[in-house]
Protein backbone atom coordinates (compact mmCIF):
# COMPACT_ATOMS: atom_id res chain seq x y z
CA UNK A 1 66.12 92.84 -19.71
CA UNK A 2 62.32 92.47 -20.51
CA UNK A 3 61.67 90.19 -17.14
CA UNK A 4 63.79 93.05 -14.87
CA UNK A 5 62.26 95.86 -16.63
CA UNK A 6 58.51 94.78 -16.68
CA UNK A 7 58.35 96.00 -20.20
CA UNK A 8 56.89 93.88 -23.18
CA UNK A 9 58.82 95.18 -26.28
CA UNK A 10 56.70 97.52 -28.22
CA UNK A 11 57.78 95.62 -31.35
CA UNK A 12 56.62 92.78 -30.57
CA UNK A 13 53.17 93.46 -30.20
CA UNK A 14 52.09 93.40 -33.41
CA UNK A 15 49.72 90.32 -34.72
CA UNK A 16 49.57 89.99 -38.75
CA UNK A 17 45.65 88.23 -39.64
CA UNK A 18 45.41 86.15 -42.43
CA UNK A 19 41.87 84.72 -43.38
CA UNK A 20 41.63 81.31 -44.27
CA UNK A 21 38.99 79.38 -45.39
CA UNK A 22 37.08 77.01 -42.66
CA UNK A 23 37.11 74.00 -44.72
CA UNK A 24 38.02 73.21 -48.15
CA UNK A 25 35.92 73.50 -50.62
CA UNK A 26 33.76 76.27 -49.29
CA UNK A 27 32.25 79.23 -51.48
CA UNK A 28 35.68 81.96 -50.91
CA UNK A 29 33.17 84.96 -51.88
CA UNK A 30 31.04 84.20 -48.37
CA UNK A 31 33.06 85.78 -45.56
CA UNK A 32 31.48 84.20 -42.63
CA UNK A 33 33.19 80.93 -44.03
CA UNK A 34 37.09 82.09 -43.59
CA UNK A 35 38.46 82.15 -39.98
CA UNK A 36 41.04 85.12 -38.49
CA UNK A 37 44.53 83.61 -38.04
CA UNK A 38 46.95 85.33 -36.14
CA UNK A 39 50.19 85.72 -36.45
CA UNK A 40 52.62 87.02 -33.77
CA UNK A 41 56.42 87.26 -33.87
CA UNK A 42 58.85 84.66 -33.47
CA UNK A 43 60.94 86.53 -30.66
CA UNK A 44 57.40 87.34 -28.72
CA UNK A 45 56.38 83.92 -28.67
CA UNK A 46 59.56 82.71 -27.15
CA UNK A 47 59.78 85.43 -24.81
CA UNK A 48 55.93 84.32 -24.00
CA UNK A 49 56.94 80.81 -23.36
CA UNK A 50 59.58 81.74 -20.61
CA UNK A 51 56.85 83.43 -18.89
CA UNK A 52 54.76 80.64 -19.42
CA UNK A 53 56.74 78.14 -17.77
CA UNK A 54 57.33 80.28 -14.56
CA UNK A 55 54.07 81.57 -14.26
CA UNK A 56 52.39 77.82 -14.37
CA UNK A 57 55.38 77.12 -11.77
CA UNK A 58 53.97 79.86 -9.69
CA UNK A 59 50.13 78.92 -10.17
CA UNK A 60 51.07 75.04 -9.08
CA UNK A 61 52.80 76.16 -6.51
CA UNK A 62 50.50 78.31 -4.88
CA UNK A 63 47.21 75.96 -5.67
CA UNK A 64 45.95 79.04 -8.15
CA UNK A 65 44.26 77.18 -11.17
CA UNK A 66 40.48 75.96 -10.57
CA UNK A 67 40.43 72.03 -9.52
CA UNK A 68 37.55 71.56 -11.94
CA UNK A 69 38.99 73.48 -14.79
CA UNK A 70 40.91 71.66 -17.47
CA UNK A 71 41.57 73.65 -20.02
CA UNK A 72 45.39 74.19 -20.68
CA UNK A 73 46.89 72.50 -17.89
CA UNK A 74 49.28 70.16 -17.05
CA UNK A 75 48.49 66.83 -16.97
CA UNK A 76 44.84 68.10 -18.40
CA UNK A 77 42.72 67.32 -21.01
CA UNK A 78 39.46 67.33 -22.92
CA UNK A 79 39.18 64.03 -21.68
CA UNK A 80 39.68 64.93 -17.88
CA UNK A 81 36.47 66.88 -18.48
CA UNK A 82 34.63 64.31 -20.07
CA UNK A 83 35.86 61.70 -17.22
CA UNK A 84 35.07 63.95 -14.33
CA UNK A 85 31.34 64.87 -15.25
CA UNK A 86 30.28 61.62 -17.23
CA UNK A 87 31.22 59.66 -14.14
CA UNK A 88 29.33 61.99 -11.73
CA UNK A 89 26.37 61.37 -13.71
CA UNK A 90 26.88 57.46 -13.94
CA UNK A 91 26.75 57.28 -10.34
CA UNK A 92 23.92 59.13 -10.06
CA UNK A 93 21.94 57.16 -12.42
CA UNK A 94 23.00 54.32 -10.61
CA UNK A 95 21.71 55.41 -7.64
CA UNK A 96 18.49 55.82 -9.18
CA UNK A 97 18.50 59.18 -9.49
CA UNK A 98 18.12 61.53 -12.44
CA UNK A 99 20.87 64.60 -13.39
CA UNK A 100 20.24 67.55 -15.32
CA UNK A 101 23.59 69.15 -17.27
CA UNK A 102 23.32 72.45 -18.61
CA UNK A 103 26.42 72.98 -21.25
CA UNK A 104 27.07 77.12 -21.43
CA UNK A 105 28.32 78.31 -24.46
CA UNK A 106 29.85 82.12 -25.19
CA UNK A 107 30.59 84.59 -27.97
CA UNK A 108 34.04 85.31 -28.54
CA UNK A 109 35.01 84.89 -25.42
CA UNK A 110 39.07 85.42 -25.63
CA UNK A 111 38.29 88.36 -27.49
CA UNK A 112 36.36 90.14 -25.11
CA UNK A 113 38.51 90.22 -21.37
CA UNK A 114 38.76 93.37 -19.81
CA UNK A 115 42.44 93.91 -19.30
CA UNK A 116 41.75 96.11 -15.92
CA UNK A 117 39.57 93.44 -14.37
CA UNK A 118 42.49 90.72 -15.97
CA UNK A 119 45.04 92.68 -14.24
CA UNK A 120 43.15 92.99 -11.05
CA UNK A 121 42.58 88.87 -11.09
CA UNK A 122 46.56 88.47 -11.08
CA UNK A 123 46.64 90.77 -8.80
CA UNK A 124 44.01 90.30 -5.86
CA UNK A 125 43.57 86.42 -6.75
CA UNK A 126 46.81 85.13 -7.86
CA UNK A 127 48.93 87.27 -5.85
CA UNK A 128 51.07 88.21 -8.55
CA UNK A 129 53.05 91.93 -8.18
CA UNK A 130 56.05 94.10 -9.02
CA UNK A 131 57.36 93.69 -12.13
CA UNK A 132 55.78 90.62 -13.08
CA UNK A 133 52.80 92.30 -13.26
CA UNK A 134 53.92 95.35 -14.84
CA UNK A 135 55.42 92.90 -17.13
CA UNK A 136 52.46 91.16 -17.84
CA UNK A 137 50.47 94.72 -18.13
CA UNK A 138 52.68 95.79 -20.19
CA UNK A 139 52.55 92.47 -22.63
CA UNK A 140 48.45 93.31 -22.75
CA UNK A 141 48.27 96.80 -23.43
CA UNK A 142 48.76 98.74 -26.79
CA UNK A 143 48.75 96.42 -28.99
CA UNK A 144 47.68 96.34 -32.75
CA UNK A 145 47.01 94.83 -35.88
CA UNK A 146 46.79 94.47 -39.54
CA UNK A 147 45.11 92.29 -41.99
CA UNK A 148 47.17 91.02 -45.10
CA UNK A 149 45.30 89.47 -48.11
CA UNK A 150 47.90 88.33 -50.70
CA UNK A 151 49.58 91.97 -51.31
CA UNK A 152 46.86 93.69 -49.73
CA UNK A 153 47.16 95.20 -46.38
CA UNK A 154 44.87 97.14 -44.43
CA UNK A 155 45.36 99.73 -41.83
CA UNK A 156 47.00 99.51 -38.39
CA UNK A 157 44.39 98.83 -35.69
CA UNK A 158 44.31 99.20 -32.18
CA UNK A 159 43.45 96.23 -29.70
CA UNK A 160 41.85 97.38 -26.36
CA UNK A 161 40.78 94.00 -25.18
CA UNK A 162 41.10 90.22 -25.43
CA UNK A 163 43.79 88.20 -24.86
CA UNK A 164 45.95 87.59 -27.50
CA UNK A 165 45.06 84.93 -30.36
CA UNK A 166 47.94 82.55 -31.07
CA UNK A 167 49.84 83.63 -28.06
CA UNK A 168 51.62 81.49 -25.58
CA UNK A 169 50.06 83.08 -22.89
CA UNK A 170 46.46 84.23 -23.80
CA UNK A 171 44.53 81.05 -22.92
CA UNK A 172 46.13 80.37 -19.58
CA UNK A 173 45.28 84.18 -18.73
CA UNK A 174 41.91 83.42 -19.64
CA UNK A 175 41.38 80.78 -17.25
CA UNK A 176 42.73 83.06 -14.52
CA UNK A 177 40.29 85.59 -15.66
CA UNK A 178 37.66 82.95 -15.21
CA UNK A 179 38.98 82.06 -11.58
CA UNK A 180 35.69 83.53 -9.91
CA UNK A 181 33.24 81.96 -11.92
CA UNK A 182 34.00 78.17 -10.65
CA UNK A 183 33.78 79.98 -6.56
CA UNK A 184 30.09 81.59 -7.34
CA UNK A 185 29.08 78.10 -8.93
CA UNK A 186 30.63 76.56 -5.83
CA UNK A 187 28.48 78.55 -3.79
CA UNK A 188 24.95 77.52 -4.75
CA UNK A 189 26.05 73.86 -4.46
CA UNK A 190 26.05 73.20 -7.98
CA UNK A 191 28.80 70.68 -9.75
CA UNK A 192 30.64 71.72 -12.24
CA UNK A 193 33.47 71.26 -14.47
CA UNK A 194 35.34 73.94 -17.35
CA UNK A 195 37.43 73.40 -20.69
CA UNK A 196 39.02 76.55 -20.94
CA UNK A 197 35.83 78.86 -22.03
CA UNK A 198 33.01 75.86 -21.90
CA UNK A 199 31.37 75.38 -18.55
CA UNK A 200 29.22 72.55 -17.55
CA UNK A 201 26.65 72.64 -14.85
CA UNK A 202 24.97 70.12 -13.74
CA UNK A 203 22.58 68.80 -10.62
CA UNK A 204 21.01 65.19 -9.86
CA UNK A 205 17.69 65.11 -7.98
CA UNK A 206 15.38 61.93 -6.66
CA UNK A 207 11.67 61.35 -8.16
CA UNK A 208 9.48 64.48 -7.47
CA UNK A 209 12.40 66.12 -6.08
CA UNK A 210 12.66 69.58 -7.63
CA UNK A 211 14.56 71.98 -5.58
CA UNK A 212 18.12 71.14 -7.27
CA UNK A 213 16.35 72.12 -10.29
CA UNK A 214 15.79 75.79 -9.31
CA UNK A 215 18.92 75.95 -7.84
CA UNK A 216 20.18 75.23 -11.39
CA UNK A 217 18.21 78.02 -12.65
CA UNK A 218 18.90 80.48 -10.08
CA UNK A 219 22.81 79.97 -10.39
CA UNK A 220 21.96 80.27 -14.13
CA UNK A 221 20.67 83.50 -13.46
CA UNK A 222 23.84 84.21 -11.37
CA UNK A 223 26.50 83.20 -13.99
CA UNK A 224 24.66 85.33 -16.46
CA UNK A 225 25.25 88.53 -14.38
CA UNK A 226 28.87 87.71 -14.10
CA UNK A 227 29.12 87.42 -16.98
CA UNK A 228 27.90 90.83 -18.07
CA UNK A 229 29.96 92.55 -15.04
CA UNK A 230 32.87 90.90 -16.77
CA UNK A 231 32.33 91.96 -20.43
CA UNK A 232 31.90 88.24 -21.44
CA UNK A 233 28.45 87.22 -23.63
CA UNK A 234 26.51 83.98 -22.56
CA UNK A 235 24.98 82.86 -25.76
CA UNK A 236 21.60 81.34 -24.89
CA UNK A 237 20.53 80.66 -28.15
CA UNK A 238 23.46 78.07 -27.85
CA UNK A 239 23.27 77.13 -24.53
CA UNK A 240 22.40 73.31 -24.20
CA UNK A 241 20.46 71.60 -21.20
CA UNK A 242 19.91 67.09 -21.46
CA UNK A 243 18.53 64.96 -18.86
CA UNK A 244 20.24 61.57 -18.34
CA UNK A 245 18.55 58.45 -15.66
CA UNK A 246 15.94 56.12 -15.91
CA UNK A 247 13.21 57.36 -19.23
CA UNK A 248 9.88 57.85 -17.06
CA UNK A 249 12.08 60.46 -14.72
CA UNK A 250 13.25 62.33 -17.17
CA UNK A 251 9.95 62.72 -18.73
CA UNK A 252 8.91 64.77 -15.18
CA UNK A 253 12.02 66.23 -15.05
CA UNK A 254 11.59 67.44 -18.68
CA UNK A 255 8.08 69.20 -18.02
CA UNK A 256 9.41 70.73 -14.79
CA UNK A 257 12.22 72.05 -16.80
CA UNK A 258 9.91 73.44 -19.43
CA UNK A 259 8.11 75.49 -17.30
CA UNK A 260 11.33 77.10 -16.31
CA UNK A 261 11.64 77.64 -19.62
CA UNK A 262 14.63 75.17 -20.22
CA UNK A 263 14.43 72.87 -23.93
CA UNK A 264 16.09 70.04 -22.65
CA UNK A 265 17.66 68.16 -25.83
CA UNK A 266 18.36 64.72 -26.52
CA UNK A 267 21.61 64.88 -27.73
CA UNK A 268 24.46 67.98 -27.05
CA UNK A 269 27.80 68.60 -28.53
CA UNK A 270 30.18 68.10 -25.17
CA UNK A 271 33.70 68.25 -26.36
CA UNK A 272 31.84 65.46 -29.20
CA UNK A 273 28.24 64.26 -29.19
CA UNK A 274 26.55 63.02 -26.12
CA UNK A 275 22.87 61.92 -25.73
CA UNK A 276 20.93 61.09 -23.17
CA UNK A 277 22.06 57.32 -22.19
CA UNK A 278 25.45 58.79 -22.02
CA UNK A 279 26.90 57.26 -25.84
CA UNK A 280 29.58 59.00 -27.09
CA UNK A 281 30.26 59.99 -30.83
């Protein structure tokens, strides 16, 4: 009756957060150590994964999901990721050439998607309608929550954005909602590839050969205005750049980058630890 209607139950919408601590062992009077879990019911969840399974149906069907994006999809991994840029940059090197990879990193990414511009997405890029997508804007709007601590409960609050933490369906939303992102990368000739919300950028250039370099930048530049029309936060502070290929190119590469105002590192977290020769921990 839900899938004919287009109606998410009302009952269902409700997500119970209990805090729990990071790690073991951590001070439990500091609250920046405990994490939000989220907890949504049972009959949503399987409700969620029926919609799941015909809605990835759909996107395979129809070619939908990003080729270079690899978070939560079939036959997809972290390692995918790791394979498909690592060996890019390999054959760059061997061709002598140097490659600059710029690793993007947001705040709170999930929790911040605009469910009109989501809706619009599945609507205008996916091509879903009817009432699969009244369904589906039904499942994202009014929903709430409440904190529990032991016996403690808090007051009901409203959720106006986001996607839904520990649903079924949030994270492959997400990656719809990101659909647009990998087309304006495409289109400053920039390589790419995405785990869900981290994006890697990343150009290779010959000695004394710049202009890949501020193409970089400028689709830098680009991304970050996307993602303030789209209510998502690129945090720079966090943002990573690391030059890989032969040690007196980088060194060029590194001042040219500097007066761009890029700190290229040594080593960058990349789904692990990665440094400059390309070793893995």
């Amino acid at each position: 009756m839900s899938l004919q209607s287009g109606i998410f139950p009302e009952a269902l919408k409700t997500a119970v957060i209990k805090p729990l601590l990071k790690k073991s062992g951590l001070d439990p009077t500091v609250l920046n150590n405990y994490r939000p879990i989220s907890n949504l019911p049972f009959l949503g969840k399987f409700l969620e994964k029926v919609v799941y399974q015909q809605l990835t149906d759909f996107l395979l069907l129809n070619n939908s999901f990003d080729v270079f994006q690899s978070g939560f999809r079939p036959h997809h991994s972290t390692e995918t990721a790791l394979i498909k840029v690592t060996n890019g940059i390999r054959l760059n090197t061997d061709d002598g050439k140097v490659s600059v990879l710029i690793l993007l990193d947001l705040s709170a990414a999930f929790d911040t998607v605009d469910h009109g511009i989501l809706l619009h997405r599945l609507q205008d890029w996916v091509g879903i309608s009817g009432s699969a997508l009244s369904w589906l804007k039904s499942y994202l709007e009014d929903r709430k929550y409440f904190v529990e601590i032991g016996s403690c409960v808090s007051d009901y609050m409203a959720l106006t954005c986001g996607v839904p933490q520990g649903s079924i369906l949030g994270l492959l939303l997400f990656n719809l909602y990101m659909l647009p992102l990998g087309q304006l990368i495409r289109s400053n000739n920039i390589s790419y590839h995405n785990y869900a919300d981290d994006t890697q950028i990343y150009v290779s250039l010959t000695t004394g050969e710049y202009g890949p370099v501020d193409s970089l930048s400028h689709c830098l530049q680009q991304i970050s205005a996307w993602m303030q029309n789209n209510f998502l936060q690129l945090n720079s502070n966090k943002t990573e750049v690391i030059i890989f290929g032969p040690q007196t190119q980088r060194e060029s590469v590194s001042s040219y980058l500097h007066s761009l105002s890029f700190k290229p590192s040594n080593q960058v977290k990349n789904l692990g630890v990665m440094d400059s020769d390309l070793n893995f921990n």
